[in-house]
N, C-alpha and C. Protein backbone atom coordinates (compact mmCIF):
# COMPACT_ATOMS: atom_id res chain seq x y z
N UNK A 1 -94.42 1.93 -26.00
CA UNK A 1 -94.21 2.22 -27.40
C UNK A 1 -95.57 2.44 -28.07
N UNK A 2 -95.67 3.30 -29.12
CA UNK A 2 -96.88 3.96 -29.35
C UNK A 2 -97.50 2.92 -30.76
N UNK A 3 -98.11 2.58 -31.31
CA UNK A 3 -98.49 1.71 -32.39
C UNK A 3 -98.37 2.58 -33.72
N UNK A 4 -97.89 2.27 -34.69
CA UNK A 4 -96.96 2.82 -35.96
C UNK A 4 -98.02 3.80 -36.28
N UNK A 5 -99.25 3.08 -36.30
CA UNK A 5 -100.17 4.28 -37.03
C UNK A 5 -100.88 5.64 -36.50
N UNK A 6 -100.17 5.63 -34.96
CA UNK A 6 -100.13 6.88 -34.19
C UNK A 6 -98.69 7.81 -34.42
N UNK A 7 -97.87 7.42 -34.83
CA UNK A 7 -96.60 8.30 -35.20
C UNK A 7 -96.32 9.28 -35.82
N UNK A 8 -97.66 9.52 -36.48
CA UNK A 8 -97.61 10.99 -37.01
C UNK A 8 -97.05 10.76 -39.24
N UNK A 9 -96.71 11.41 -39.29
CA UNK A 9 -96.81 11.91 -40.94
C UNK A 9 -95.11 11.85 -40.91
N UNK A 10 -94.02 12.33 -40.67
CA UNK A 10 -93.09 12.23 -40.40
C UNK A 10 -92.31 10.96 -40.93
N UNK A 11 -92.90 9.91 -40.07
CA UNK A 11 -92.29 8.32 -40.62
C UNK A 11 -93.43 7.19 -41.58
N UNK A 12 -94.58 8.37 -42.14
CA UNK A 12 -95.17 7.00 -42.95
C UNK A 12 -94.43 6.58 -44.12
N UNK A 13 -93.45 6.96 -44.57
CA UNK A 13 -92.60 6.43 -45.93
C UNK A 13 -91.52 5.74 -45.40
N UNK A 14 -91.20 5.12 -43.94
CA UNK A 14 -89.97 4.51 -43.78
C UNK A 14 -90.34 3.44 -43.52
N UNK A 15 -89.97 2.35 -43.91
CA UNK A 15 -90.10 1.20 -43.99
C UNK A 15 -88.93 0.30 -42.99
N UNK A 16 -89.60 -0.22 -41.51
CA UNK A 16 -87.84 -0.72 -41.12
C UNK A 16 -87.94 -2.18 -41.23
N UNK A 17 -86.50 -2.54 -41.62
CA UNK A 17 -86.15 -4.40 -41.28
C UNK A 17 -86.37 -4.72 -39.93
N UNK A 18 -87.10 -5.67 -39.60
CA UNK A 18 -87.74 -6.52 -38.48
C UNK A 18 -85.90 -6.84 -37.97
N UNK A 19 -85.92 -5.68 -37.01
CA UNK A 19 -84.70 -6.49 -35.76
C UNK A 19 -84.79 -6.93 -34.78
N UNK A 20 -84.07 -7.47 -33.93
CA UNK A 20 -83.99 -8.03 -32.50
C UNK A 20 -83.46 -6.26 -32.28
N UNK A 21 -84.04 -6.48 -30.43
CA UNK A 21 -83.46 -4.78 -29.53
C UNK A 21 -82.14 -4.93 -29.87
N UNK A 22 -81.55 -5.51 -29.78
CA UNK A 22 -79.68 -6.04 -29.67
C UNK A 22 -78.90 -5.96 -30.98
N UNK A 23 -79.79 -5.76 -31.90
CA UNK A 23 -79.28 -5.76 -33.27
C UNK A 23 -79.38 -4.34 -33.82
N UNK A 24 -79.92 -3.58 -33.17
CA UNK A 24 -80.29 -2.48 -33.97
C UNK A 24 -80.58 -0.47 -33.03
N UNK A 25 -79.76 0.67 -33.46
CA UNK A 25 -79.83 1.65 -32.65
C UNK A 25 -80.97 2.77 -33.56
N UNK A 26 -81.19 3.58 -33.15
CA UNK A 26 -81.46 4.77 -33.94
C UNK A 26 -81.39 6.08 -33.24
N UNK A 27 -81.74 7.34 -34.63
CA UNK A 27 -81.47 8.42 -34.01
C UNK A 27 -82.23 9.12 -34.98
N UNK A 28 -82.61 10.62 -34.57
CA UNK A 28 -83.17 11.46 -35.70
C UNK A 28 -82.98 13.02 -35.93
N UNK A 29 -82.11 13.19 -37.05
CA UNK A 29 -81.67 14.48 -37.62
C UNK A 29 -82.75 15.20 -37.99
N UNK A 30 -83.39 16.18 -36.33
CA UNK A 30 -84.81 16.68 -37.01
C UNK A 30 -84.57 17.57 -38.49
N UNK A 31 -83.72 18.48 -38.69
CA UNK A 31 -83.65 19.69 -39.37
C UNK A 31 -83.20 18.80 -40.78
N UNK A 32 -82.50 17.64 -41.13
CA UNK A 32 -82.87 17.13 -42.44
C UNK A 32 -83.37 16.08 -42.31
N UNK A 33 -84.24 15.98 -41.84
CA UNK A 33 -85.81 15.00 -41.82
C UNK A 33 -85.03 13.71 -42.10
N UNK A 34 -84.01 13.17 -41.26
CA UNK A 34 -83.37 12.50 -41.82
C UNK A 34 -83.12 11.37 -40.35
N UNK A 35 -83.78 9.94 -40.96
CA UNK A 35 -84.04 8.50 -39.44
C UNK A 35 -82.60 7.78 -39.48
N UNK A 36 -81.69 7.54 -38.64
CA UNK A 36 -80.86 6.72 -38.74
C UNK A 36 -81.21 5.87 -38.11
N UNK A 37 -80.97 4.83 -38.51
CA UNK A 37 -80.74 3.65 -38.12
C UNK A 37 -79.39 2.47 -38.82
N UNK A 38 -78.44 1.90 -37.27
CA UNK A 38 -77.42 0.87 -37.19
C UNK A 38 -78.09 -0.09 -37.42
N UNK A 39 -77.24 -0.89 -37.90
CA UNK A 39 -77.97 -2.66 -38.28
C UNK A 39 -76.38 -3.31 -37.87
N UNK A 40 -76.15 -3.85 -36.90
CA UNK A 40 -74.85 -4.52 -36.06
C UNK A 40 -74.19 -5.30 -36.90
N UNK A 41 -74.99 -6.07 -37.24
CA UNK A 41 -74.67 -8.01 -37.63
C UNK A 41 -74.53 -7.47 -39.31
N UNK A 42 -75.29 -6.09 -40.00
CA UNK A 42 -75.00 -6.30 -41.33
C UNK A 42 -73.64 -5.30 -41.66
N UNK A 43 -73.34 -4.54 -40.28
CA UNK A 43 -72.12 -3.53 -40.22
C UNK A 43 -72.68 -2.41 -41.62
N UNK A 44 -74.02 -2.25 -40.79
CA UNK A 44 -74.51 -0.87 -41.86
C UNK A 44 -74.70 0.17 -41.28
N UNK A 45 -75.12 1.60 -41.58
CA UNK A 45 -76.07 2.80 -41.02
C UNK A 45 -76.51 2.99 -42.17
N UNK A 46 -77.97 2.73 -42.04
CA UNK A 46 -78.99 3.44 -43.20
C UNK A 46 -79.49 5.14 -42.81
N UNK A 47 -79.79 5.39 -43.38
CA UNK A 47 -79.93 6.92 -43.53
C UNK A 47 -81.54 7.09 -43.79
N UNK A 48 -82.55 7.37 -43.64
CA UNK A 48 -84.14 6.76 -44.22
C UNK A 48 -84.64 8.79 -44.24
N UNK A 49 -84.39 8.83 -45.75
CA UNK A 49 -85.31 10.59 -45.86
C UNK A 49 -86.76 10.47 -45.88
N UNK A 50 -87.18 10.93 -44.27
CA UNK A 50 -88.54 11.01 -44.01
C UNK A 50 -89.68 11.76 -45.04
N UNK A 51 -89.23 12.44 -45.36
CA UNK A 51 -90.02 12.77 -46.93
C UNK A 51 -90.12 13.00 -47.91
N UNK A 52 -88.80 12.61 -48.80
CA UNK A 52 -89.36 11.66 -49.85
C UNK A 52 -89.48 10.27 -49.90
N UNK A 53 -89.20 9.67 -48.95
CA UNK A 53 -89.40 8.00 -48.29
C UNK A 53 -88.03 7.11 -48.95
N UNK A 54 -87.23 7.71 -49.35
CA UNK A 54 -85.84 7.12 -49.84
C UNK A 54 -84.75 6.79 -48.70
N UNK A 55 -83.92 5.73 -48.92
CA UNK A 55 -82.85 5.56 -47.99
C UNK A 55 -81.38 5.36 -48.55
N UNK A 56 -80.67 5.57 -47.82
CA UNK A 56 -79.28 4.67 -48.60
C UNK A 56 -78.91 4.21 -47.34
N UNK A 57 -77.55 3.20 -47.96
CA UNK A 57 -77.17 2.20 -46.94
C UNK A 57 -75.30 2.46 -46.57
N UNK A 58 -75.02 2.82 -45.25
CA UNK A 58 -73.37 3.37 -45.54
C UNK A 58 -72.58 2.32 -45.03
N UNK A 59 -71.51 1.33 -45.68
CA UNK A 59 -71.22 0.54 -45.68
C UNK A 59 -69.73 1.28 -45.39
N UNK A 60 -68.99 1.24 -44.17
CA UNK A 60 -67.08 1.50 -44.63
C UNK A 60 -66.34 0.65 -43.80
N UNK A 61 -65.17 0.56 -43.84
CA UNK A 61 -64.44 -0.37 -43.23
C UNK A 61 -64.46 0.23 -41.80
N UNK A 62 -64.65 1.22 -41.62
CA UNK A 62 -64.18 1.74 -39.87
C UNK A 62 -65.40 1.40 -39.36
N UNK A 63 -66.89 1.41 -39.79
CA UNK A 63 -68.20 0.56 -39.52
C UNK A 63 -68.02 -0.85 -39.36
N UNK A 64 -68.25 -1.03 -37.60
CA UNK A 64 -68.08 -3.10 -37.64
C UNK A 64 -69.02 -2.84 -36.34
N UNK A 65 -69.90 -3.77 -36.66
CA UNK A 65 -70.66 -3.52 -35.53
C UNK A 65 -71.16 -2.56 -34.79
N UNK A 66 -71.52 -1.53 -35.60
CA UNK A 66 -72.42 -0.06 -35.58
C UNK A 66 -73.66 -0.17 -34.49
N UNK A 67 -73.26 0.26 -32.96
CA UNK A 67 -74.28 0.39 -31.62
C UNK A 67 -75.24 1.50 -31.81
N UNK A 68 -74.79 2.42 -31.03
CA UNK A 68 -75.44 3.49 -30.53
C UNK A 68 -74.83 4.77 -31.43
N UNK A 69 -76.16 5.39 -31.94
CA UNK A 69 -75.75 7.05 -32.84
C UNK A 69 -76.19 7.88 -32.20
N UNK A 70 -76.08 9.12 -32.46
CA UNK A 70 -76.53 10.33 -32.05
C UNK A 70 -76.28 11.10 -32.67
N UNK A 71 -77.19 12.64 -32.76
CA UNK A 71 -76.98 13.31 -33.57
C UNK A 71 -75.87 14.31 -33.50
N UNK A 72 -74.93 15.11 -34.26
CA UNK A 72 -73.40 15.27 -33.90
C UNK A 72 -73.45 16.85 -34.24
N UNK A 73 -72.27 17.62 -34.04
CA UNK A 73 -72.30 19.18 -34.12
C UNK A 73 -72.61 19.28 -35.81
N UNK A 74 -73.60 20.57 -36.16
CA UNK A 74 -73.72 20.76 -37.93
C UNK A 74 -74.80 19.58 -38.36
N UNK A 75 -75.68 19.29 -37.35
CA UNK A 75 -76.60 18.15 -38.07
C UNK A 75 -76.28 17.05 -38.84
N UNK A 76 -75.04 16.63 -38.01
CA UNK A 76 -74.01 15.25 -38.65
C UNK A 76 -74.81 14.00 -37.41
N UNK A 77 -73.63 13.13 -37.68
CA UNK A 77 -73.95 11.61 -37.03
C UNK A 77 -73.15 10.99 -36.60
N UNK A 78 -73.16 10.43 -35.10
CA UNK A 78 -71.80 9.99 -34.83
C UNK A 78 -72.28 8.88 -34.35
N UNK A 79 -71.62 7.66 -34.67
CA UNK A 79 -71.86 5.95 -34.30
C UNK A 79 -70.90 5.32 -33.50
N UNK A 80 -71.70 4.53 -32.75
CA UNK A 80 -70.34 3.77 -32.05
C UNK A 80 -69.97 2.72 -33.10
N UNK A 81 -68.47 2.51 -33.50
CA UNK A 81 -68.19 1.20 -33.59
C UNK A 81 -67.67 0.52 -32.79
N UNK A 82 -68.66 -0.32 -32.78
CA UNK A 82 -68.03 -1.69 -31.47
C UNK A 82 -66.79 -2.52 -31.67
N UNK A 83 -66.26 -2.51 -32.89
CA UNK A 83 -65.22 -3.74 -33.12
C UNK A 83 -64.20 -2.84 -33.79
N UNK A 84 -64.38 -1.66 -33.81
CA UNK A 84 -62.97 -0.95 -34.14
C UNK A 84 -62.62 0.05 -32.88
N UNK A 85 -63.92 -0.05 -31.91
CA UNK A 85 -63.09 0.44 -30.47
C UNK A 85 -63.07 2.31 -31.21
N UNK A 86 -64.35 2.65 -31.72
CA UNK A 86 -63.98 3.95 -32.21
C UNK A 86 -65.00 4.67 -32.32
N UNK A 87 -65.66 6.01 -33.10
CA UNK A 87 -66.57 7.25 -33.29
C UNK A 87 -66.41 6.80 -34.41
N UNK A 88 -67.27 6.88 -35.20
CA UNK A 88 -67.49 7.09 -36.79
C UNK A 88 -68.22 8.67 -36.72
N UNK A 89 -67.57 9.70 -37.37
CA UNK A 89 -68.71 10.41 -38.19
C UNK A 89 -69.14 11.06 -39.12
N UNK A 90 -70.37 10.83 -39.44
CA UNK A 90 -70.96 10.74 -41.08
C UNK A 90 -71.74 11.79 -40.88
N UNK A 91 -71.73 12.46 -42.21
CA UNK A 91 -72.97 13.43 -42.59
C UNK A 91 -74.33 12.95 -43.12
N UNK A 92 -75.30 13.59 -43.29
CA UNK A 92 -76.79 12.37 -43.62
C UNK A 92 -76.40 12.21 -45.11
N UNK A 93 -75.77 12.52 -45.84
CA UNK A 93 -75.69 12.17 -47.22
C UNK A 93 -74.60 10.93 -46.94
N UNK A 94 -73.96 10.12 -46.32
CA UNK A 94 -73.47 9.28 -45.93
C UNK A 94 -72.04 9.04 -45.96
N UNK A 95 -71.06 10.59 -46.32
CA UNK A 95 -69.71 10.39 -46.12
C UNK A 95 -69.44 10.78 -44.99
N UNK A 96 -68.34 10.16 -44.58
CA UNK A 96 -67.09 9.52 -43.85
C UNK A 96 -66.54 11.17 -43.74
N UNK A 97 -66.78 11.39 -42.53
CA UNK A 97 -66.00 12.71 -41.96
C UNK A 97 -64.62 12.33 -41.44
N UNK A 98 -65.00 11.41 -40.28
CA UNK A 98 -63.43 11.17 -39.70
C UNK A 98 -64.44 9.96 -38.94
N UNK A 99 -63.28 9.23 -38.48
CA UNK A 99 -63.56 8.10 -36.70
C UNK A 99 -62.13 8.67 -36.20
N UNK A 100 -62.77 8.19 -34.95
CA UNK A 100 -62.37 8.47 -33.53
C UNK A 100 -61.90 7.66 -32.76
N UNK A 101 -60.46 7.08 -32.69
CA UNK A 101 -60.50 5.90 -31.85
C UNK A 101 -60.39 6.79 -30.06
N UNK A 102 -61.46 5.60 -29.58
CA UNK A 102 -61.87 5.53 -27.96
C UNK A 102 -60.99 4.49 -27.31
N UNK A 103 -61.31 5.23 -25.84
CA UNK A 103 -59.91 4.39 -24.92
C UNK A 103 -61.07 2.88 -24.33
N UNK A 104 -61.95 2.49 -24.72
CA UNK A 104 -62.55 1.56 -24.37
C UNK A 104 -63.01 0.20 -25.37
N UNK A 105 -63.02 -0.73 -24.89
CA UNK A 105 -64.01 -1.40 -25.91
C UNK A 105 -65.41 -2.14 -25.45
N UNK A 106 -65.82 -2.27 -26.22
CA UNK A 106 -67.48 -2.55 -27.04
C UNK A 106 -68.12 -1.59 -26.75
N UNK A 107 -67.67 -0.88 -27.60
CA UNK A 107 -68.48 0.51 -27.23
C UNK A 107 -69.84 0.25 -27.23
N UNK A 108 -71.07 1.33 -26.88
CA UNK A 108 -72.57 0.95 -26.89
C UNK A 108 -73.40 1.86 -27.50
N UNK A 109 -73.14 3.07 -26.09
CA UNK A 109 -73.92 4.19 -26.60
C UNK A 109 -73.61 5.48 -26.66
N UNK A 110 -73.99 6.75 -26.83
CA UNK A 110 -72.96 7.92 -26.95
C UNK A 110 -73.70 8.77 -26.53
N UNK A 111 -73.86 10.12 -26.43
CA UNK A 111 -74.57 10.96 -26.27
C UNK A 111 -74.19 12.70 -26.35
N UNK A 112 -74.81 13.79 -27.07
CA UNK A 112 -74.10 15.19 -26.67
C UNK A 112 -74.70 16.16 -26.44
N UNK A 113 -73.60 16.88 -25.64
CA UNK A 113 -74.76 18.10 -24.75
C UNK A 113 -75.45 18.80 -25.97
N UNK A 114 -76.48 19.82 -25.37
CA UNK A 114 -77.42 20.12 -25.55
C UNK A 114 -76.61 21.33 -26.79
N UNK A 115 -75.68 22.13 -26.17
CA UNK A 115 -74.56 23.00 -26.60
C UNK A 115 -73.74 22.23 -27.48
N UNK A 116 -73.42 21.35 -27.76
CA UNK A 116 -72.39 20.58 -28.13
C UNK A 116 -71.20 20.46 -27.58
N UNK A 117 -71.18 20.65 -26.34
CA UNK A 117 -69.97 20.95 -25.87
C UNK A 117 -69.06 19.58 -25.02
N UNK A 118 -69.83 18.87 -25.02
CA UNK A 118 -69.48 17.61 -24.25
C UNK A 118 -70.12 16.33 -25.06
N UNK A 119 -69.16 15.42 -25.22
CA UNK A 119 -69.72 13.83 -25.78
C UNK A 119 -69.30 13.07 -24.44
N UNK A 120 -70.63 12.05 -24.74
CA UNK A 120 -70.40 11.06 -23.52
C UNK A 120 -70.50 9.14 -24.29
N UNK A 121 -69.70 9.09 -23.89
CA UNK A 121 -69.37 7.66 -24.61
C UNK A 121 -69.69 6.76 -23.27
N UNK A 122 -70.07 5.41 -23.82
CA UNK A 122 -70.00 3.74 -22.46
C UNK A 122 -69.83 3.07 -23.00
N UNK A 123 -69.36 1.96 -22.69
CA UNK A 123 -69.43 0.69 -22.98
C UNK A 123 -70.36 -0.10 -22.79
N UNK A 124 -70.28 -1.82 -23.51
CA UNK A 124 -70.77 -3.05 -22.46
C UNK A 124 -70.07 -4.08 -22.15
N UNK A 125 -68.75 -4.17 -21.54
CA UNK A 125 -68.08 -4.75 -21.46
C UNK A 125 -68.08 -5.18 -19.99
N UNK A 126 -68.79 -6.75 -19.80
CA UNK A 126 -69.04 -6.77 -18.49
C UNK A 126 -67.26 -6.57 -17.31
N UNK A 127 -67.31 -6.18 -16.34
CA UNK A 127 -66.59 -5.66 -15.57
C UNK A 127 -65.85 -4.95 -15.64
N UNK A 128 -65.95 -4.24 -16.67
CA UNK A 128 -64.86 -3.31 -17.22
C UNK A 128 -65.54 -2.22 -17.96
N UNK A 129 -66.95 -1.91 -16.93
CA UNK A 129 -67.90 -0.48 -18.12
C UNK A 129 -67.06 0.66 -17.66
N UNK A 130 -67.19 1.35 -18.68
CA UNK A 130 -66.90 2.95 -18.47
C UNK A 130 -67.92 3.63 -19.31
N UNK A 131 -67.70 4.92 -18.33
CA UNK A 131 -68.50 6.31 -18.89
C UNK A 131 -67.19 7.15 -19.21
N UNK A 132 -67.37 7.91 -20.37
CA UNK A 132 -66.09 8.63 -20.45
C UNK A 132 -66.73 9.62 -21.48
N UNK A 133 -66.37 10.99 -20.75
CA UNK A 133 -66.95 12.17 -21.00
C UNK A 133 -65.51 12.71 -22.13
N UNK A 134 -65.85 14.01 -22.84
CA UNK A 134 -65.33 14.21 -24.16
C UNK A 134 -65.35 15.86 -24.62
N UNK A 135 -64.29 16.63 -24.08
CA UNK A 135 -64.62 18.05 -23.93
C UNK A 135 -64.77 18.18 -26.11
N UNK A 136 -65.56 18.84 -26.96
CA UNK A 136 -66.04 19.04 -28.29
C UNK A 136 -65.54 20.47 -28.64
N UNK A 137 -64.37 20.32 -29.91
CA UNK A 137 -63.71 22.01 -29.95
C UNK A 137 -64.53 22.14 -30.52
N UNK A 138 -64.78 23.35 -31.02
CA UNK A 138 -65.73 24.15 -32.58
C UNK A 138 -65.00 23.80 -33.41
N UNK A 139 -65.32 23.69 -34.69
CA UNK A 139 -64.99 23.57 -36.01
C UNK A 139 -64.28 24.56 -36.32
């Protein structure tokens, strides 16, 4: 990990809450300069605009234990929720597109092709992980 004050111009206006690894995911919407970061235990996704140094905080009921994000088709955001067993996804201005309930639980982390054409979801559910791939229509 590189020391904060090598990171470039990008993140000197974001300010993060001191987490544990286990408490906390992120991700970054290059094209609206826009840092996510999950906070688990406070069942948040903050949103942090890399330049004007502002954040907001997205609080909804389908958010419980917010893992792993990634960035989603249209420069959106898609989160695991761990305790609703589902996809959340949000736009960077912080509404509620849709969730997704998944055939697994505790969800973790997610990931999508390069194309958008495939999501890949896991768990951490000891003896019972799955990988489970996710064909993505167009809009």
């Amino acid at each position: 990990m590189m020391p904060m004050n090598t990171l470039g111009a990008d993140f000197k206006n974001v300010v993060f809450p001191r987490k544990n690894v286990y408490e906390s995911n992120c991700c970054y919407v290059q094209s609206k300069n826009t840092l996510v970061l999950t906070d688990r235990y406070a069942h948040t996704v903050y949103m942090y605009d890399t330049v004007e140094g502002t954040s907001r905080a997205i609080t909804d009921q389908n958010i419980q234990e917010p893992r792993g994000c990634c960035v989603g088709p249209g420069d959106t955001v898609l989160v695991c929720s761990k305790n609703k067993n589902s996809i959340v996804h949000l736009t960077v201005d912080g509404d509620v597109l849709g969730t997704y309930p998944v055939d697994m639980e505790y969800l973790n982390s997610l990931c999508i092709s390069k194309k958008a054409s495939t999501l890949a979801v896991s768990n951490r559910l000891s003896g019972k992980k799955k990988l489970q791939l996710y064909n993505m229509l167009p809009a």
